[in-house]
Each structure stands twice: as structure tokens, then as C-alpha cells.
N, C-alpha and C. Protein backbone atom coordinates (compact mmCIF):
# COMPACT_ATOMS: atom_id res chain seq x y z
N UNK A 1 160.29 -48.42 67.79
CA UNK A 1 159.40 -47.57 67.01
C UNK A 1 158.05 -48.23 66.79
N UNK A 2 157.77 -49.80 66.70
CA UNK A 2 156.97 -50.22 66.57
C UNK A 2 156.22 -49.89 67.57
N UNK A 3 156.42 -50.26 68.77
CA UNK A 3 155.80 -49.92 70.05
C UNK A 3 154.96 -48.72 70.16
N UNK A 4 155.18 -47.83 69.55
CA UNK A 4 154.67 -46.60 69.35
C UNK A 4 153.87 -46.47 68.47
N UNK A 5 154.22 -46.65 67.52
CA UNK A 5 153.21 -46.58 66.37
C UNK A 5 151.67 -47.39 66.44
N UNK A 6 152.10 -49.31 67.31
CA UNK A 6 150.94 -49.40 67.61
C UNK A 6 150.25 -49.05 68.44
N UNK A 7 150.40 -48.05 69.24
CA UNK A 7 149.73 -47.43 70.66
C UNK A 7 148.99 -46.41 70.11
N UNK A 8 149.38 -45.99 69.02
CA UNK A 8 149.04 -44.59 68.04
C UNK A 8 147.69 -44.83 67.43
N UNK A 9 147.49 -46.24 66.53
CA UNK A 9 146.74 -46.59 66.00
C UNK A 9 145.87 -47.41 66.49
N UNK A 10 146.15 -47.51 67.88
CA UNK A 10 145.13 -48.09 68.36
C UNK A 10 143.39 -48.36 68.92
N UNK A 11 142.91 -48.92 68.46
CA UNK A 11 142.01 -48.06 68.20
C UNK A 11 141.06 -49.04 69.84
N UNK A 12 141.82 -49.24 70.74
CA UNK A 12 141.04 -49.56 72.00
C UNK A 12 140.01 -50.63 71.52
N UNK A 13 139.18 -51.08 72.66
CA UNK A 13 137.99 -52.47 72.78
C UNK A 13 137.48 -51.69 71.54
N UNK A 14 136.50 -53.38 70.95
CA UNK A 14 136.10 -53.32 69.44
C UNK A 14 134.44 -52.37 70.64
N UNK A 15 134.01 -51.13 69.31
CA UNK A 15 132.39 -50.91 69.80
C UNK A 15 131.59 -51.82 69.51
N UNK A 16 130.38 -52.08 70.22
CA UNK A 16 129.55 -52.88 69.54
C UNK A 16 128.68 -51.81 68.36
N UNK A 17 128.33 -52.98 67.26
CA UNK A 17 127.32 -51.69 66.55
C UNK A 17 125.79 -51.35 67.32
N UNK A 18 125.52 -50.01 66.40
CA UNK A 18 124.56 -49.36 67.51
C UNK A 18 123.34 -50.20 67.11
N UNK A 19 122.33 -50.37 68.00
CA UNK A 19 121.28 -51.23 68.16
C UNK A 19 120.12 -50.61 67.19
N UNK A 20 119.65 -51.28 65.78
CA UNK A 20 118.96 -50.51 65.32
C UNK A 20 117.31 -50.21 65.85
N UNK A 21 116.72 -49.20 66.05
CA UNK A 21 115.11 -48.76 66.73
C UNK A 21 114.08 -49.57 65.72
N UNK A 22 113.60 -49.89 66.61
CA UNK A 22 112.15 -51.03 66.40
C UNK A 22 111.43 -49.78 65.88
N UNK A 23 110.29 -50.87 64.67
CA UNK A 23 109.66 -50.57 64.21
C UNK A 23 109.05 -49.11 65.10
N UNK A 24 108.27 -49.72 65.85
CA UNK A 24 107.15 -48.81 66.84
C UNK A 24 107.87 -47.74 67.48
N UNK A 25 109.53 -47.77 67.71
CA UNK A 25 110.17 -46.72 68.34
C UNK A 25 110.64 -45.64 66.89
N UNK A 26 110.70 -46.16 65.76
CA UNK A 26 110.78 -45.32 64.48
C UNK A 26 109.09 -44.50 64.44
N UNK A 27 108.79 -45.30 64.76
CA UNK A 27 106.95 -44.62 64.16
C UNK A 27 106.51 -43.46 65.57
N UNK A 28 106.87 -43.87 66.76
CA UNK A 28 106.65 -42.61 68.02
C UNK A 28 107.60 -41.68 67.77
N UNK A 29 109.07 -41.61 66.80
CA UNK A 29 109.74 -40.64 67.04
C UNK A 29 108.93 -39.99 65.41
N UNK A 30 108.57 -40.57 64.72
CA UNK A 30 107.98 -39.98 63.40
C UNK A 30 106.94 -39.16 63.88
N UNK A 31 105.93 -39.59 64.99
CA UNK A 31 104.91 -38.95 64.87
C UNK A 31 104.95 -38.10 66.06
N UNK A 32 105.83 -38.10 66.86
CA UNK A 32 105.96 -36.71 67.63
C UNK A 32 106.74 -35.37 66.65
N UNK A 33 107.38 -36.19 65.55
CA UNK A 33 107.63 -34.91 64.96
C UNK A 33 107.31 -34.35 63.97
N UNK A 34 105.91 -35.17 63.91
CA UNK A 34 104.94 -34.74 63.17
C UNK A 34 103.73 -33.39 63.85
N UNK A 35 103.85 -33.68 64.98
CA UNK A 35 103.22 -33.07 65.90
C UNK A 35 104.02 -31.72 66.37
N UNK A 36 105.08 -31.56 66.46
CA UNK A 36 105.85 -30.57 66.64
C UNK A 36 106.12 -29.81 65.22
N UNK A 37 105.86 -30.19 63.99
CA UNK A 37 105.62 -29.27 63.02
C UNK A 37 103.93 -28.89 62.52
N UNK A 38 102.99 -29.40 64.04
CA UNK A 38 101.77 -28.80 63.77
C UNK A 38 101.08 -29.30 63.14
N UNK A 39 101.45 -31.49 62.30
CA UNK A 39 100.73 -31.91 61.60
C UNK A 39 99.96 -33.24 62.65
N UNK A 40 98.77 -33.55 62.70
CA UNK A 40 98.72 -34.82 62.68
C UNK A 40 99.33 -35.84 62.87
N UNK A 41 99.52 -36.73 63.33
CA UNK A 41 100.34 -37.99 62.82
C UNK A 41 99.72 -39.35 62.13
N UNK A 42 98.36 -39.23 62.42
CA UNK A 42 97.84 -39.97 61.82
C UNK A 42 96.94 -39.30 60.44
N UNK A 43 95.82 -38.23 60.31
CA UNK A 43 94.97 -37.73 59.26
C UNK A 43 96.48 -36.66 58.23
N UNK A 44 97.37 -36.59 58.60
CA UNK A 44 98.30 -35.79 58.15
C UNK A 44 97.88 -33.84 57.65
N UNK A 45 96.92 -34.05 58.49
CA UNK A 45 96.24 -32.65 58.32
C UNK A 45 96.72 -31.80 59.54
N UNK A 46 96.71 -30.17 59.10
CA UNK A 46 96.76 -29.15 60.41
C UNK A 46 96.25 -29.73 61.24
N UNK A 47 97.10 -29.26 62.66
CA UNK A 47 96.45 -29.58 64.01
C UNK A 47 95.25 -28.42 64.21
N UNK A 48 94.71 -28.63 64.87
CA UNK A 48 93.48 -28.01 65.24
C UNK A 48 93.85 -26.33 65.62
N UNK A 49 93.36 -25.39 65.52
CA UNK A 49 93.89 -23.95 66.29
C UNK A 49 92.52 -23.16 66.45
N UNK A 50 92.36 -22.59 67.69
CA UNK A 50 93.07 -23.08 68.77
C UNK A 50 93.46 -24.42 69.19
N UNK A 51 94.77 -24.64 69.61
CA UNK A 51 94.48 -26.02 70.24
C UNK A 51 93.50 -25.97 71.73
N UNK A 52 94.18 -27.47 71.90
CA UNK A 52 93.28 -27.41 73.75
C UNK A 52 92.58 -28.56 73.16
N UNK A 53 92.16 -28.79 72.28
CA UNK A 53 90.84 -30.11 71.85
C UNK A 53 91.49 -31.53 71.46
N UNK A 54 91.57 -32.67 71.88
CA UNK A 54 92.45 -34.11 71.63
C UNK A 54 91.45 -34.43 71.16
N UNK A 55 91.72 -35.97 70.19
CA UNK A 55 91.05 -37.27 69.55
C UNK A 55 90.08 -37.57 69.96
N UNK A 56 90.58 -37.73 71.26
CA UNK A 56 89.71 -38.54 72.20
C UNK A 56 88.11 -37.68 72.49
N UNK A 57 88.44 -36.22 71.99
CA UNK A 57 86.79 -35.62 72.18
C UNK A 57 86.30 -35.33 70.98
N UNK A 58 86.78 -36.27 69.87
CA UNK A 58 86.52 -36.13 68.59
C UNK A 58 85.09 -37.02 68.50
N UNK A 59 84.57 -36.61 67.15
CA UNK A 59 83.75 -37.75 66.79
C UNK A 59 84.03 -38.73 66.01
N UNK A 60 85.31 -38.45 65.03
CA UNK A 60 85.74 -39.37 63.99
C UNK A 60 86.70 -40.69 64.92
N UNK A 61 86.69 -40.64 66.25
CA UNK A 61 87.43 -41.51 66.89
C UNK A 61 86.55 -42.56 67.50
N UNK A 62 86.90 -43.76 67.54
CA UNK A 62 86.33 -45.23 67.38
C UNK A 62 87.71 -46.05 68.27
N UNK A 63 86.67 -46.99 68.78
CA UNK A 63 87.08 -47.95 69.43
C UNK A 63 87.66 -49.52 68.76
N UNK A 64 88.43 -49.78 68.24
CA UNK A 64 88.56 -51.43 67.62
C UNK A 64 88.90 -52.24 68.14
N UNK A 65 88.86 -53.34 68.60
CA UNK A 65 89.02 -53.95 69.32
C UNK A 65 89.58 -53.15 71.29
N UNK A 66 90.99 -53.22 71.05
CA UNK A 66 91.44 -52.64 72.08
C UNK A 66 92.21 -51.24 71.43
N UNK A 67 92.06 -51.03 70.75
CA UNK A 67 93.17 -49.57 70.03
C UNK A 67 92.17 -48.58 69.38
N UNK A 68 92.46 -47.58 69.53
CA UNK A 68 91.72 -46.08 68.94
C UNK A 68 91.87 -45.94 68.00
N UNK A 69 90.96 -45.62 66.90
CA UNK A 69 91.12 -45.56 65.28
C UNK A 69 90.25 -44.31 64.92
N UNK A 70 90.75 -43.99 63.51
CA UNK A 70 89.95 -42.56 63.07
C UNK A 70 89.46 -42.80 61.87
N UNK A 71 87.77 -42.71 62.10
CA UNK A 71 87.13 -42.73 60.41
C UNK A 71 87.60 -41.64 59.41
N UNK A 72 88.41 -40.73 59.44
CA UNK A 72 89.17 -40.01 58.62
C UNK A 72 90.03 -40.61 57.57
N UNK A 73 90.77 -41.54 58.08
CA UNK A 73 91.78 -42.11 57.73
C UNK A 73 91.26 -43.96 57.10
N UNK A 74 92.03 -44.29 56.30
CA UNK A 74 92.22 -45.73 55.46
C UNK A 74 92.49 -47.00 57.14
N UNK A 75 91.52 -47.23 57.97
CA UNK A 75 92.24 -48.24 59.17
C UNK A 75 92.74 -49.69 58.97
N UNK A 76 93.72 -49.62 59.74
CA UNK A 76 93.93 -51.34 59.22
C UNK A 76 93.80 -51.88 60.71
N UNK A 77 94.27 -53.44 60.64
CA UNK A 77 94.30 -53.85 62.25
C UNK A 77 95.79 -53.73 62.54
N UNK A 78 96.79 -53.31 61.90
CA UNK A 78 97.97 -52.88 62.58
C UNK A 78 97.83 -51.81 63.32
N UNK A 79 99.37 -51.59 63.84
CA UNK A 79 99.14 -50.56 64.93
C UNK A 79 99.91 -48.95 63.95
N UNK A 80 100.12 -49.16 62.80
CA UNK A 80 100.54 -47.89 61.60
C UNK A 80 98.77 -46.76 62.00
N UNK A 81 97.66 -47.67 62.54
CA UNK A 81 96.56 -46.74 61.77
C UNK A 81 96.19 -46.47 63.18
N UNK A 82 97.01 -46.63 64.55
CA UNK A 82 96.13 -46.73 66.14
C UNK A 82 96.34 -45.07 66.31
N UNK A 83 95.53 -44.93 67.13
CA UNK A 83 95.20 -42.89 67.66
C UNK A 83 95.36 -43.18 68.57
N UNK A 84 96.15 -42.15 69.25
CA UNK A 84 96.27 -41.44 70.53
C UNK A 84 95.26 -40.97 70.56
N UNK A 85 94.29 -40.94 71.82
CA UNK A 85 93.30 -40.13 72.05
C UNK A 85 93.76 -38.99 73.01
N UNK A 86 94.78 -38.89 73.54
CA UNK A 86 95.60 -37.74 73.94
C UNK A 86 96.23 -36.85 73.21
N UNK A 87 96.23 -37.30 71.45
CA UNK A 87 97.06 -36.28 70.06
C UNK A 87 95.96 -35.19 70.45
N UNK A 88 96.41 -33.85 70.41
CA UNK A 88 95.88 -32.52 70.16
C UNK A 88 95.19 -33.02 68.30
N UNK A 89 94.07 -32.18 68.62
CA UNK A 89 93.32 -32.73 67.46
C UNK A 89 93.35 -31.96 66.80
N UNK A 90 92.98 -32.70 65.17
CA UNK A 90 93.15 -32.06 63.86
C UNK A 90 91.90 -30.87 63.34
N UNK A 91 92.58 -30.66 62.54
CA UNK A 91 91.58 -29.22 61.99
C UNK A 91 89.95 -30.56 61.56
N UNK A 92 90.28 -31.51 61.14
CA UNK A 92 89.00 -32.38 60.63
C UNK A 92 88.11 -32.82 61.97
N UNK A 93 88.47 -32.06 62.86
CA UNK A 93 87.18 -32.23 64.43
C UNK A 93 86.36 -32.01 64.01
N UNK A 94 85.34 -32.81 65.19
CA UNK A 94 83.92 -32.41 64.95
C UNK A 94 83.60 -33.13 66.64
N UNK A 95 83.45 -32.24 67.21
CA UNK A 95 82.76 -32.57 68.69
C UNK A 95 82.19 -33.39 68.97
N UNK A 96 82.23 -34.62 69.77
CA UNK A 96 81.58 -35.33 70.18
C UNK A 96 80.41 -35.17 70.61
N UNK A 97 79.15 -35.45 69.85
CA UNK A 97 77.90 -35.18 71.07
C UNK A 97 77.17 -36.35 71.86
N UNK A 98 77.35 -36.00 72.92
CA UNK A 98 76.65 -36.97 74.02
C UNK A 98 74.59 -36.77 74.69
């Protein structure tokens, strides 16, 4: 009977535990689904409507060192405050003029 019972309860190879998501992989899944409810991910404002217009043809978007930043927003030198210049842009656009 023993024989059985432990085959029953067996609970097979130990799992390993699941690998917890890095910082930066918590913050791309935050801010795509920030973007899929139509906000920002960085100014936390409406996206732009019509869309069609990104960051990157904004004027509030800036260069820092090597990462894209938005005078909208509080910047730091982490990467919490870096822009996509590919994010569909926020209602706070203002056209780049060249």
C-alpha cells in the first residue's frame, strides 16, 4: 500500500523557482501597457489623437547624453525618465520646427 500511496503523492523533479523580471523588463512591460490604455509612459498624459505623430517629432524631446528625454517631465540620469522617440506622442506636442 505504501508503494502506492507514494507514487500518488508524488510530486516528480523539484521546479526551479520562476526567475524574477529585471528592473527594465518590469518598466517595458509597464509602459507598453501604458500605451495600450492610450496613456503616455513617460508625461502620463493622453496620447495624441489623431495619432500618426511620435516623440521623436516633438519639440519637448532632447538629447542627454546618449538617451532621449522630455522637458515635460521631472529628468533624471536614470533610465525611469529615457523616451522612446518611436512612443506615439502625447496630447502635450508641439511640432518640431526646423
Amino acid at each position: 500500500m505504501g508503494d502506492v500511496t507514494d507514487r500518488l503523492f508524488d510530486a516528480g523533479p523539484e521546479t526551479p523557482p520562476a526567475k524574477a523580471l529585471s528592473s527594465d523588463r518590469r518598466r517595458t512591460l509597464r509602459q507598453r501597457s501604458d500605451i495600450a490604455r492610450g496613456i503616455h509612459p513617460l508625461t502620463k498624459v493622453e496620447l495624441l489623437r489623431p495619432a500618426g505623430r511620435t516623440c521623436g517629432e516633438c519639440v519637448h524631446s532632447f538629447k542627454r547624453d546618449r538617451w532621449w528625454k522630455c522637458d515635460r517631465v521631472e529628468t533624471t540620469g536614470g533610465p525611469g525618465t529615457d523616451l522612446r522617440v518611436s512612443w506615439l506622442a502625447c496630447a502635450l506636442f508641439e511640432e518640431e520646427t526646423t
